[in-house]
PDB file of N, CA and C in Angstrom:
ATOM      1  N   UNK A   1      -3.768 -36.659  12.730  1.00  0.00           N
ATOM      2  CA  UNK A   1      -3.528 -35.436  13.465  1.00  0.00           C
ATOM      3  C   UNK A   1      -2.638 -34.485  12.669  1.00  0.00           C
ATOM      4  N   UNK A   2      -1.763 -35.219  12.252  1.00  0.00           N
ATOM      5  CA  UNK A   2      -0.789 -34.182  11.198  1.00  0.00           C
ATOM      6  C   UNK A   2      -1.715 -33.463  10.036  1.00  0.00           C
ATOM      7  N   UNK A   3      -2.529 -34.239   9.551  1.00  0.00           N
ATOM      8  CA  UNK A   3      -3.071 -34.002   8.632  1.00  0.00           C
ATOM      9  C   UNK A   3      -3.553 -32.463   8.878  1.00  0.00           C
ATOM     10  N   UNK A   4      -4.540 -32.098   9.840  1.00  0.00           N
ATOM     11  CA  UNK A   4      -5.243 -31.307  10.435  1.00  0.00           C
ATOM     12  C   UNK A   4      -4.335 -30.236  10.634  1.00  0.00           C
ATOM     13  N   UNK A   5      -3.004 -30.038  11.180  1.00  0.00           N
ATOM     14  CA  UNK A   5      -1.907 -29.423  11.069  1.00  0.00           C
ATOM     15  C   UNK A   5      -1.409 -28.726   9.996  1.00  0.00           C
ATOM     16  N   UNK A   6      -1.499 -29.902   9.119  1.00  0.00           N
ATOM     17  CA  UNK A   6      -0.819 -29.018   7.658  1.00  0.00           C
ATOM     18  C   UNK A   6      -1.811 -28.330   6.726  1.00  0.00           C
ATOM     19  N   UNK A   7      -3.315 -28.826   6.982  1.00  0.00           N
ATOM     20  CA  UNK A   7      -4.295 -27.696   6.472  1.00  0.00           C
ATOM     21  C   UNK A   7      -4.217 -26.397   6.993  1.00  0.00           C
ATOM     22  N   UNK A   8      -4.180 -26.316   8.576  1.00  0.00           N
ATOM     23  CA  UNK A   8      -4.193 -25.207   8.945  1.00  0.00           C
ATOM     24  C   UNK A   8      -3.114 -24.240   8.525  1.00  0.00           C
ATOM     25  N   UNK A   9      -1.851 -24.889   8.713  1.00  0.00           N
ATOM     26  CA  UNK A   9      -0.302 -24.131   8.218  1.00  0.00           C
ATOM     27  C   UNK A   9      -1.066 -23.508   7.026  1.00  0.00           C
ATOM     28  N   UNK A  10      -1.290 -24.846   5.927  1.00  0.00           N
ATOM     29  CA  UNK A  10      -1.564 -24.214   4.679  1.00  0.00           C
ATOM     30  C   UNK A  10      -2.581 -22.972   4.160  1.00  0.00           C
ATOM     31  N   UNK A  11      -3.753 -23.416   4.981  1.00  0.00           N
ATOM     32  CA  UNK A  11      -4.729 -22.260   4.752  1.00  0.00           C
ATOM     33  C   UNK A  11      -4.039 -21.098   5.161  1.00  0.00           C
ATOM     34  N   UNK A  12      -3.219 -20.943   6.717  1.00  0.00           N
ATOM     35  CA  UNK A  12      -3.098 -19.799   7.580  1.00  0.00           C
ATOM     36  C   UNK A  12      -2.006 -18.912   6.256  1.00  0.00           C
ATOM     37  N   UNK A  13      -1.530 -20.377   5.494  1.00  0.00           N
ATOM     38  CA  UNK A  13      -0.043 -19.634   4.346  1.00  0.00           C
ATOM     39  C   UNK A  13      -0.489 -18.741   3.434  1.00  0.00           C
ATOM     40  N   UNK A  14      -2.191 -19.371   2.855  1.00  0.00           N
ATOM     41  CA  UNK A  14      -2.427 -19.027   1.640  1.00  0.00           C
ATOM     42  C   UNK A  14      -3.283 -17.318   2.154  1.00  0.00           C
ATOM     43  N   UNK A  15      -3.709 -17.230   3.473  1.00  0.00           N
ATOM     44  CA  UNK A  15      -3.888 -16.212   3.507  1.00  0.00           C
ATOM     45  C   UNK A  15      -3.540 -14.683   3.775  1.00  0.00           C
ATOM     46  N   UNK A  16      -1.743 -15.204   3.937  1.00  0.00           N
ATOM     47  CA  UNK A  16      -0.961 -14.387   4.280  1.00  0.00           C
ATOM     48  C   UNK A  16      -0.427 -13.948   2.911  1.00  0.00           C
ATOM     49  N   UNK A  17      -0.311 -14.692   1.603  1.00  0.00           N
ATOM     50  CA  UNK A  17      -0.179 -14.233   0.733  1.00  0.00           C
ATOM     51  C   UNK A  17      -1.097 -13.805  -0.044  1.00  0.00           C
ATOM     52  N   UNK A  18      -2.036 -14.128   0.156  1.00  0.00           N
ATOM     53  CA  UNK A  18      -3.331 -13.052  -0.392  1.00  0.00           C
ATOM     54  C   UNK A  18      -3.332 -11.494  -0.021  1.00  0.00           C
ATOM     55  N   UNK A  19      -2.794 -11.735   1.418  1.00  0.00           N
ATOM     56  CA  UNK A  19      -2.620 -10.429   1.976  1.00  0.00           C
ATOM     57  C   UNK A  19      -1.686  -9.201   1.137  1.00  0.00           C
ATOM     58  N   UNK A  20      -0.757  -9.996   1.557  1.00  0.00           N
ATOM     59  CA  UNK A  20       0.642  -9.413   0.395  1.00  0.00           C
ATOM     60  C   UNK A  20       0.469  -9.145  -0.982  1.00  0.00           C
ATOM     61  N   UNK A  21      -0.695  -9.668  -1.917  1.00  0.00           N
ATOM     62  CA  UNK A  21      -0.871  -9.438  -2.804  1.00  0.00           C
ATOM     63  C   UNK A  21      -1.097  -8.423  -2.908  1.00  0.00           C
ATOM     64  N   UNK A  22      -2.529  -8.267  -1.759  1.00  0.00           N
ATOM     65  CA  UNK A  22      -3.315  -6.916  -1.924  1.00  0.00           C
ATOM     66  C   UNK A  22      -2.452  -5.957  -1.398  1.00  0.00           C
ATOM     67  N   UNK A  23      -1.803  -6.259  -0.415  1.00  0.00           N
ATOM     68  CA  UNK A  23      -0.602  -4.646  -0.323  1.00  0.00           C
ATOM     69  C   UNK A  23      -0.203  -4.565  -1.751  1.00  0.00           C
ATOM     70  N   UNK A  24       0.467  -5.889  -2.278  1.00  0.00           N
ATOM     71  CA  UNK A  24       0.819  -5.131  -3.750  1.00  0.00           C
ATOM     72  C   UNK A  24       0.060  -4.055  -4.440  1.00  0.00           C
ATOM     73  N   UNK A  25      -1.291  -4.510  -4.354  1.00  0.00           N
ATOM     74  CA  UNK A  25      -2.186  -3.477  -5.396  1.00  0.00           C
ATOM     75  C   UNK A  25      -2.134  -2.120  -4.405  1.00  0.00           C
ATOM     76  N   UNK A  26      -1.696  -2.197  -3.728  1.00  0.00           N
ATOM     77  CA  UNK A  26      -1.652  -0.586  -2.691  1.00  0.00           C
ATOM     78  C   UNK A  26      -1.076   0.160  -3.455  1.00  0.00           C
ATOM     79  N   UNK A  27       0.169  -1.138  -3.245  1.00  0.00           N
ATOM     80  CA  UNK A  27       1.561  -0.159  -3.615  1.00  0.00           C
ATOM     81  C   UNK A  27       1.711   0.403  -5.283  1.00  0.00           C
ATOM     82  N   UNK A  28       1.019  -0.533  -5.928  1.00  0.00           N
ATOM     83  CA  UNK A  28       0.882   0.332  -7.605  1.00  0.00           C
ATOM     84  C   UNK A  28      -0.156   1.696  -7.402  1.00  0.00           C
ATOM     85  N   UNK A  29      -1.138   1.452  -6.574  1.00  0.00           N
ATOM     86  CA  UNK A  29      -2.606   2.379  -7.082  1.00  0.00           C
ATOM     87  C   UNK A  29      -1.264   4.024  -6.024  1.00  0.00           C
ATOM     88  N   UNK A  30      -0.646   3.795  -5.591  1.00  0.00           N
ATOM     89  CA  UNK A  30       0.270   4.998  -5.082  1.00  0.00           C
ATOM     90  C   UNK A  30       1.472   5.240  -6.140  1.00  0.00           C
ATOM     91  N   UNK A  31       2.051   4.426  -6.362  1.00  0.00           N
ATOM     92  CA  UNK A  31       2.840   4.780  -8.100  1.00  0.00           C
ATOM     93  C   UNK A  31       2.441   5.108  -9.091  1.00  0.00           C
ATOM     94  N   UNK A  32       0.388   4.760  -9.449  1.00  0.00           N
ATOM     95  CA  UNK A  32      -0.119   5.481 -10.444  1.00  0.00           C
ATOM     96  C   UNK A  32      -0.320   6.549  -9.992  1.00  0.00           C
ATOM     97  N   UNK A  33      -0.529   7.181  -8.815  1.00  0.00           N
ATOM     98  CA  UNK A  33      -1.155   8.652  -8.287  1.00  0.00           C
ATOM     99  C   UNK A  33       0.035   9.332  -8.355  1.00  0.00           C
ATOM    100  N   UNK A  34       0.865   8.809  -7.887  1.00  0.00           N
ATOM    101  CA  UNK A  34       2.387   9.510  -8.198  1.00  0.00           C
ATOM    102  C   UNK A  34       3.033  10.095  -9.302  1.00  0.00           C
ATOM    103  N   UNK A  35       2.610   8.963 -10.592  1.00  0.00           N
ATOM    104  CA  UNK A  35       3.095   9.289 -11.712  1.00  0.00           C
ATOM    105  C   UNK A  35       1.985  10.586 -11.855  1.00  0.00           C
ATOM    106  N   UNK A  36       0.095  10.100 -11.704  1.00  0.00           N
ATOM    107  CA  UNK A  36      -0.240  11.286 -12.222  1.00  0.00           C
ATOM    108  C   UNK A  36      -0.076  12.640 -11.720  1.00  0.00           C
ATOM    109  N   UNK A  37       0.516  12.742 -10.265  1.00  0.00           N
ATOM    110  CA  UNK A  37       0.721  13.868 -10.099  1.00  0.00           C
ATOM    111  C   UNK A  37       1.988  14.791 -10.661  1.00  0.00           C
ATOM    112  N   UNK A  38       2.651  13.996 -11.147  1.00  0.00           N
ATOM    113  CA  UNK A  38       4.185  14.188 -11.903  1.00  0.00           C
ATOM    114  C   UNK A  38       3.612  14.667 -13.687  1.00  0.00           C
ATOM    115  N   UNK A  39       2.395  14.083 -14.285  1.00  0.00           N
ATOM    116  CA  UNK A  39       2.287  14.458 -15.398  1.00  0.00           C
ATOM    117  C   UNK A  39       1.001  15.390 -15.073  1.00  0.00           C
ATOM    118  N   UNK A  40      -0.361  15.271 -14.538  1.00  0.00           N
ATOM    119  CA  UNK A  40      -1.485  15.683 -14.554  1.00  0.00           C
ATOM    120  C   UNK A  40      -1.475  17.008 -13.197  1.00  0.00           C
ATOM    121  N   UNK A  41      -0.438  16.375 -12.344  1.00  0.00           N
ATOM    122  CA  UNK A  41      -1.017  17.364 -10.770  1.00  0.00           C
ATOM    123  C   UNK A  41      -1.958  16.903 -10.072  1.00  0.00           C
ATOM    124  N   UNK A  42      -2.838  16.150 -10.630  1.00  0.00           N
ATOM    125  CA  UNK A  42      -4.261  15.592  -9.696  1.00  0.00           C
ATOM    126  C   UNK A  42      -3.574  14.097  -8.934  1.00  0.00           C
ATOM    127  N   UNK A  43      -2.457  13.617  -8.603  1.00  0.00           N
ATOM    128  CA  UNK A  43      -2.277  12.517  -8.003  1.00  0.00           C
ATOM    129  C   UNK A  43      -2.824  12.374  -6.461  1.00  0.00           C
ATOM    130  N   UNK A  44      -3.164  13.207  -6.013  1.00  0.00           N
ATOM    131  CA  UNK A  44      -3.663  13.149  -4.282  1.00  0.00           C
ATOM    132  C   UNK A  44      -5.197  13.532  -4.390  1.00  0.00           C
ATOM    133  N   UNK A  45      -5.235  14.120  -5.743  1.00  0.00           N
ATOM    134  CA  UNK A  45      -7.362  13.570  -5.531  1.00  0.00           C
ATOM    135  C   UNK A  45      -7.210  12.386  -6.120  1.00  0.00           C
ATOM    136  N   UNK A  46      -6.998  12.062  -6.738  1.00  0.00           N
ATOM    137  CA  UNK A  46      -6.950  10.597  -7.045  1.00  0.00           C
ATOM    138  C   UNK A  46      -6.341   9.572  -6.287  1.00  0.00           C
ATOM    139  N   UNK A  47      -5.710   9.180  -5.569  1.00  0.00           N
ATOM    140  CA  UNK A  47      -5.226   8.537  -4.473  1.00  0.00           C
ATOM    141  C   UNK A  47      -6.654   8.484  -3.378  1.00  0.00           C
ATOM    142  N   UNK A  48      -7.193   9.852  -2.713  1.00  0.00           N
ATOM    143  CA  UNK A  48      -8.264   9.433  -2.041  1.00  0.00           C
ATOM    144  C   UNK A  48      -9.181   9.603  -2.589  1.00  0.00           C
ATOM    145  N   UNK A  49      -9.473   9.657  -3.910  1.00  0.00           N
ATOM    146  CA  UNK A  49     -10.939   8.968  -4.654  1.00  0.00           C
ATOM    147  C   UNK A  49     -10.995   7.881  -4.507  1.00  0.00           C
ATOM    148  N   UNK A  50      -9.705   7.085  -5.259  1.00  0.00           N
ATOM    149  CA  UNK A  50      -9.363   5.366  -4.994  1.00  0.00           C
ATOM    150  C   UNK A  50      -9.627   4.925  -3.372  1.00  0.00           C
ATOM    151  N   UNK A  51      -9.028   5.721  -2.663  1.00  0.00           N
ATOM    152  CA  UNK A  51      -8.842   5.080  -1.409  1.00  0.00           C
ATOM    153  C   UNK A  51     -10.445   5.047  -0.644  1.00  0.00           C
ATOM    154  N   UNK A  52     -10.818   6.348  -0.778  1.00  0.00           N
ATOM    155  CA  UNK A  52     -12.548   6.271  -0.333  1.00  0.00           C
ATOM    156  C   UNK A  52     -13.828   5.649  -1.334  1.00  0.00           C
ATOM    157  N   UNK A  53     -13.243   5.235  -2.600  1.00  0.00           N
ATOM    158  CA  UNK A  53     -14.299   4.675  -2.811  1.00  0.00           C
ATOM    159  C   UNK A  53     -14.200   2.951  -2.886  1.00  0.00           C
ATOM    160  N   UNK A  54     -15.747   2.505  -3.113  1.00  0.00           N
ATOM    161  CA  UNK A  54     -15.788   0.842  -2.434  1.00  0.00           C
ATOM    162  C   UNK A  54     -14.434   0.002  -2.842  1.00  0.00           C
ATOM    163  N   UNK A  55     -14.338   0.054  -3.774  1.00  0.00           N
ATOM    164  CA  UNK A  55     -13.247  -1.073  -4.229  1.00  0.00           C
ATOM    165  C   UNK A  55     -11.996  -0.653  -3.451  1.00  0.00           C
ATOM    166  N   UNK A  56     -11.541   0.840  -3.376  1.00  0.00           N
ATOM    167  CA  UNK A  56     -10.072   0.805  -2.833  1.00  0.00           C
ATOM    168  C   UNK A  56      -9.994   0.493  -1.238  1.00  0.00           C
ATOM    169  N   UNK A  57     -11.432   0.740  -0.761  1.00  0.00           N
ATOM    170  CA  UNK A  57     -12.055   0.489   0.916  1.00  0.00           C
ATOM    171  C   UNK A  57     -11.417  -1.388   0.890  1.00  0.00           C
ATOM    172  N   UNK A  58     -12.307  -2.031   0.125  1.00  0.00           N
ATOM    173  CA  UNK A  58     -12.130  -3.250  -0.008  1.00  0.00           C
ATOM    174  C   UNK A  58     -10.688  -3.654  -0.194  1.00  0.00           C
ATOM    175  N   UNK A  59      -9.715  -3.414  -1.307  1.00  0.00           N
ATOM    176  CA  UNK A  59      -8.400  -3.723  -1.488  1.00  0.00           C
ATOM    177  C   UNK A  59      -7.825  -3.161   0.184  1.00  0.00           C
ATOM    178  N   UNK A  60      -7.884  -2.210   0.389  1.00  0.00           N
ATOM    179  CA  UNK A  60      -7.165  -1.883   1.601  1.00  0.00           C
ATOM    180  C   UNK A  60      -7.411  -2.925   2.826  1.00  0.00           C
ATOM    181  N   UNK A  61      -8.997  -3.225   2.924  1.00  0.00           N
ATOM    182  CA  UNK A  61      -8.877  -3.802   4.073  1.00  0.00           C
ATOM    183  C   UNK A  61      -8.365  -5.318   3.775  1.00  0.00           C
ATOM    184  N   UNK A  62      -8.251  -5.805   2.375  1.00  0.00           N
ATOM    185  CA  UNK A  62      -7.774  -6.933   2.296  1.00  0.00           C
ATOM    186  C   UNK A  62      -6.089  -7.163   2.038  1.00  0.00           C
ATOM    187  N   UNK A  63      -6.008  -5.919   2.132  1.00  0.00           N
ATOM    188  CA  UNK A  63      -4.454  -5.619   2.529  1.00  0.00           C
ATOM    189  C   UNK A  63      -3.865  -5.383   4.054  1.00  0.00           C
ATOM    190  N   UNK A  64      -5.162  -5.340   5.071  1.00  0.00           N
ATOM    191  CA  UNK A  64      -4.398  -5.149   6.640  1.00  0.00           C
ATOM    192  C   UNK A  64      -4.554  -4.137   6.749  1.00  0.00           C
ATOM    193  N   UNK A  65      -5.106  -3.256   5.860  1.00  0.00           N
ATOM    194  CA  UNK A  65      -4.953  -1.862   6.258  1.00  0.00           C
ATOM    195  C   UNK A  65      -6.676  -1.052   6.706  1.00  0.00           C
ATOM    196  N   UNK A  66      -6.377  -0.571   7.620  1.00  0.00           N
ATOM    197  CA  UNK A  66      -8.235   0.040   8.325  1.00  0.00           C
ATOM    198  C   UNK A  66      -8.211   1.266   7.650  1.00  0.00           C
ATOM    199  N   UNK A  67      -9.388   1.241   6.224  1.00  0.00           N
ATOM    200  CA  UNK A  67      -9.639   2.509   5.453  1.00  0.00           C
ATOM    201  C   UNK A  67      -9.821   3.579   6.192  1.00  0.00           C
ATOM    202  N   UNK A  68      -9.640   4.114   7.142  1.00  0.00           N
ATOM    203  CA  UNK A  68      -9.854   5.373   7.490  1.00  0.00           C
ATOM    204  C   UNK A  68      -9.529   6.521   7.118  1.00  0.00           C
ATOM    205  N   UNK A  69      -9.606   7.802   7.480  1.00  0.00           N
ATOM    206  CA  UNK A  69      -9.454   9.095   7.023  1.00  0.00           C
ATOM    207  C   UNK A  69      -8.106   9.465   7.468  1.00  0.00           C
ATOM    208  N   UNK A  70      -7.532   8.913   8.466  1.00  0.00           N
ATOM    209  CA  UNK A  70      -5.787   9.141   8.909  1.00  0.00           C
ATOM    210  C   UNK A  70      -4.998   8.566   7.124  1.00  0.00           C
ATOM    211  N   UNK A  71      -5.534   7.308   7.203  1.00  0.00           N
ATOM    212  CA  UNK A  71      -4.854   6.674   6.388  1.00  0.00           C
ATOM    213  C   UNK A  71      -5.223   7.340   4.991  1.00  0.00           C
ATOM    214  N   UNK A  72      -6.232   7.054   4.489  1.00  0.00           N
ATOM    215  CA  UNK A  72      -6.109   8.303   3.284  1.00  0.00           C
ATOM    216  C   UNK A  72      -4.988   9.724   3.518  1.00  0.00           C
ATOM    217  N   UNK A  73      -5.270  10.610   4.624  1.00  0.00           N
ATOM    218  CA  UNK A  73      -4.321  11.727   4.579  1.00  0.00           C
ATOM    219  C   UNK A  73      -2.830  11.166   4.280  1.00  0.00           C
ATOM    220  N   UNK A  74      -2.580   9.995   4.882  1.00  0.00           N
ATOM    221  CA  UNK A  74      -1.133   9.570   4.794  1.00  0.00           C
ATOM    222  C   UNK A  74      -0.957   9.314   3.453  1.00  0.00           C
ATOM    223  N   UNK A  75      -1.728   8.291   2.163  1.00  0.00           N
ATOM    224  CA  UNK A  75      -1.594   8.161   1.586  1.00  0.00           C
ATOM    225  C   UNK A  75      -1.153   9.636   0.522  1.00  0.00           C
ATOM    226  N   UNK A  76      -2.031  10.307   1.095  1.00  0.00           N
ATOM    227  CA  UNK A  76      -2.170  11.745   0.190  1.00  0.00           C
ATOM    228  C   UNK A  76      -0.926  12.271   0.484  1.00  0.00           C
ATOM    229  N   UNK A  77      -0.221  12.346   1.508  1.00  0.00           N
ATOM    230  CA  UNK A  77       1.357  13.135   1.983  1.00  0.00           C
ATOM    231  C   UNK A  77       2.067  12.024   1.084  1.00  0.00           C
ATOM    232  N   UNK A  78       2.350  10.692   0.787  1.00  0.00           N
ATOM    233  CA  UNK A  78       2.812  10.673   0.597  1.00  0.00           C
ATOM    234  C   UNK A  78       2.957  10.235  -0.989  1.00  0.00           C
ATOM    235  N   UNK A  79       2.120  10.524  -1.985  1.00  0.00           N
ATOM    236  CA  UNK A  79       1.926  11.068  -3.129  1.00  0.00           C
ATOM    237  C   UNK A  79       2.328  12.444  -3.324  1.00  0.00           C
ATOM    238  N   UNK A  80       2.216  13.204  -2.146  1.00  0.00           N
ATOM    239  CA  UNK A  80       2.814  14.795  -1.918  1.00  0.00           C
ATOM    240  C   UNK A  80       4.243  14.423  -2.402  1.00  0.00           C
ATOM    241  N   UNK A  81       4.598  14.145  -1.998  1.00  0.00           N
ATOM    242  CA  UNK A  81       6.600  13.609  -1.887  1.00  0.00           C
ATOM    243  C   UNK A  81       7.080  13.501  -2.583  1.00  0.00           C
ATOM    244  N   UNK A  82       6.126  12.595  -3.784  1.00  0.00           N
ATOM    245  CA  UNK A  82       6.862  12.084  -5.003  1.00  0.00           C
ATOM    246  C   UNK A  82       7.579  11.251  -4.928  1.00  0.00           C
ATOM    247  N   UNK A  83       8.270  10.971  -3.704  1.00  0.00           N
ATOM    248  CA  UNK A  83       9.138   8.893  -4.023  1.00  0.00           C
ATOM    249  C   UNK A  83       8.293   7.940  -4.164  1.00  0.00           C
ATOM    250  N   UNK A  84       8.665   7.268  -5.633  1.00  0.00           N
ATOM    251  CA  UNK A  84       8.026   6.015  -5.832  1.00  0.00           C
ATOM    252  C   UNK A  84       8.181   4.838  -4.610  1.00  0.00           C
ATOM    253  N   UNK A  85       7.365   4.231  -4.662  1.00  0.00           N
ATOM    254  CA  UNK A  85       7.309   3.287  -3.411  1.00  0.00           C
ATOM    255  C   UNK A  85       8.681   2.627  -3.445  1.00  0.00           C
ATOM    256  N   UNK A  86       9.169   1.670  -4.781  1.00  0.00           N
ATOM    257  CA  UNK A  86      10.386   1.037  -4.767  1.00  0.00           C
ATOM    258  C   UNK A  86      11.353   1.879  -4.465  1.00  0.00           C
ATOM    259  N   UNK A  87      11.430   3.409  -4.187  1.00  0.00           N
ATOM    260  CA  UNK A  87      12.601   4.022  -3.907  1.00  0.00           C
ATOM    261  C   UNK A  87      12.370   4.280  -2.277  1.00  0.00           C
ATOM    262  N   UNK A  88      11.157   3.976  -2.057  1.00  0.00           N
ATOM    263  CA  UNK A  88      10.999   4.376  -0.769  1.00  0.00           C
ATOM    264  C   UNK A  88      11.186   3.557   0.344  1.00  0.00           C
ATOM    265  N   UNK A  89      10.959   1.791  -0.177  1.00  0.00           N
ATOM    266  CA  UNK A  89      10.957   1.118   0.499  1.00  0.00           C
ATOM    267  C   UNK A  89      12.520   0.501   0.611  1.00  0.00           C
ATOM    268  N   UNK A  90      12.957   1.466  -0.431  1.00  0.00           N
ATOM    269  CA  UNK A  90      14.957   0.738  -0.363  1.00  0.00           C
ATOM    270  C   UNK A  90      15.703   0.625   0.802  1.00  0.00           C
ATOM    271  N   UNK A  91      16.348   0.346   1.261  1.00  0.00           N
ATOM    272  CA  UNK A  91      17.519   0.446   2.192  1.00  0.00           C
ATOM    273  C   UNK A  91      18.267   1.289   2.027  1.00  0.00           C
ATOM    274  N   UNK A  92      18.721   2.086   1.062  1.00  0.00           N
ATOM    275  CA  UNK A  92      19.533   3.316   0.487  1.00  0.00           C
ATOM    276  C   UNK A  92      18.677   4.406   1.538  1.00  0.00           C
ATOM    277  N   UNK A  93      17.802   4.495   0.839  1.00  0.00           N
ATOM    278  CA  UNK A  93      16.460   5.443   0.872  1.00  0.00           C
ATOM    279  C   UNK A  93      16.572   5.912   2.502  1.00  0.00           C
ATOM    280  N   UNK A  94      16.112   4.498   2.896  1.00  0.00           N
ATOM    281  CA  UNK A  94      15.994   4.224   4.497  1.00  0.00           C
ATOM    282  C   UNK A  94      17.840   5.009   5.262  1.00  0.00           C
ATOM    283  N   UNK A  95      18.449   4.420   4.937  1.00  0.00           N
ATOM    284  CA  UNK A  95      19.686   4.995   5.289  1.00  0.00           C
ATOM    285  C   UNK A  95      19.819   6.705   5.246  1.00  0.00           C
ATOM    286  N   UNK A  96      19.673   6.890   3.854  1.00  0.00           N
ATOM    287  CA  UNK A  96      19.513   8.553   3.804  1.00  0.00           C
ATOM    288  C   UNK A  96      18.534   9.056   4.286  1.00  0.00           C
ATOM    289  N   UNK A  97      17.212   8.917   5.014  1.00  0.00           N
ATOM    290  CA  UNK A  97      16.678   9.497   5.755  1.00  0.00           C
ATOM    291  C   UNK A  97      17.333   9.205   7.079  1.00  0.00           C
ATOM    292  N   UNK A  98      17.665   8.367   7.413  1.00  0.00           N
ATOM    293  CA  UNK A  98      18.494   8.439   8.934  1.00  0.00           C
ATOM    294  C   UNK A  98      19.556   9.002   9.138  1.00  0.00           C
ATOM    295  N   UNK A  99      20.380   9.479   8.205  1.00  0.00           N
ATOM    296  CA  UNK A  99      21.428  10.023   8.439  1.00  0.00           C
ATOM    297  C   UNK A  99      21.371  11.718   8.499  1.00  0.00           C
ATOM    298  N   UNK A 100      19.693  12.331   7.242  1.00  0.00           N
ATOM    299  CA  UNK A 100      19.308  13.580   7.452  1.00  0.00           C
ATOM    300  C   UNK A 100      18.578  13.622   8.713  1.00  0.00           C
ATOM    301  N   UNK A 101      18.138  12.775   9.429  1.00  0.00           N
ATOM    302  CA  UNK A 101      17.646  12.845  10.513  1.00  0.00           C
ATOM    303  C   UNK A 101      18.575  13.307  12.000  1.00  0.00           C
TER     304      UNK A 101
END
């Protein structure tokens, strides 16, 4: 009976970090659009080229995330912005928007 237990734990583990992976690849393919909009200007057509075409459809949904057209616009605002994700996802970051808030 245990046995049956710790497959499931394990499978349910290995697919939660698969998950997380693929957010990882989110979170670079928005630091490359970022950078190119910082050197090229085109970072938000490129963000929803990636995001609407098959492969970034696929990474997204194997990241948790439902490709839709909200979510592209979001992605696109926030390539608008220019904070790299690691500055965005800081606690600093987070703090100084609550306090301009």
């Amino acid at each position: 009976m245990f046995d049956q237990i710790d497959q499931w734990a394990f499978t349910h583990d290995q697919g939660a970090r698969a998950q997380k992976l693929f957010a990882a690849v989110v979170l670079a393919a928005l630091d490359d659009a970022i950078a190119d909009d910082k050197k090229y200007g085109n970072g938000e057509e490129a963000i929803a080229r990636w995001a609407r075409s098959r492969d970034g459809r696929e990474v997204l949904m194997c990241a948790g995330i439902d490709p839709n057209e909200r979510v592209v616009e979001g992605m696109k605002t926030f390539v608008r912005k220019g904070i790299r994700t690691s500055v965005a996802l800081s606690r600093e970051e987070q703090e100084r928007r609550a306090e301009a808030a």
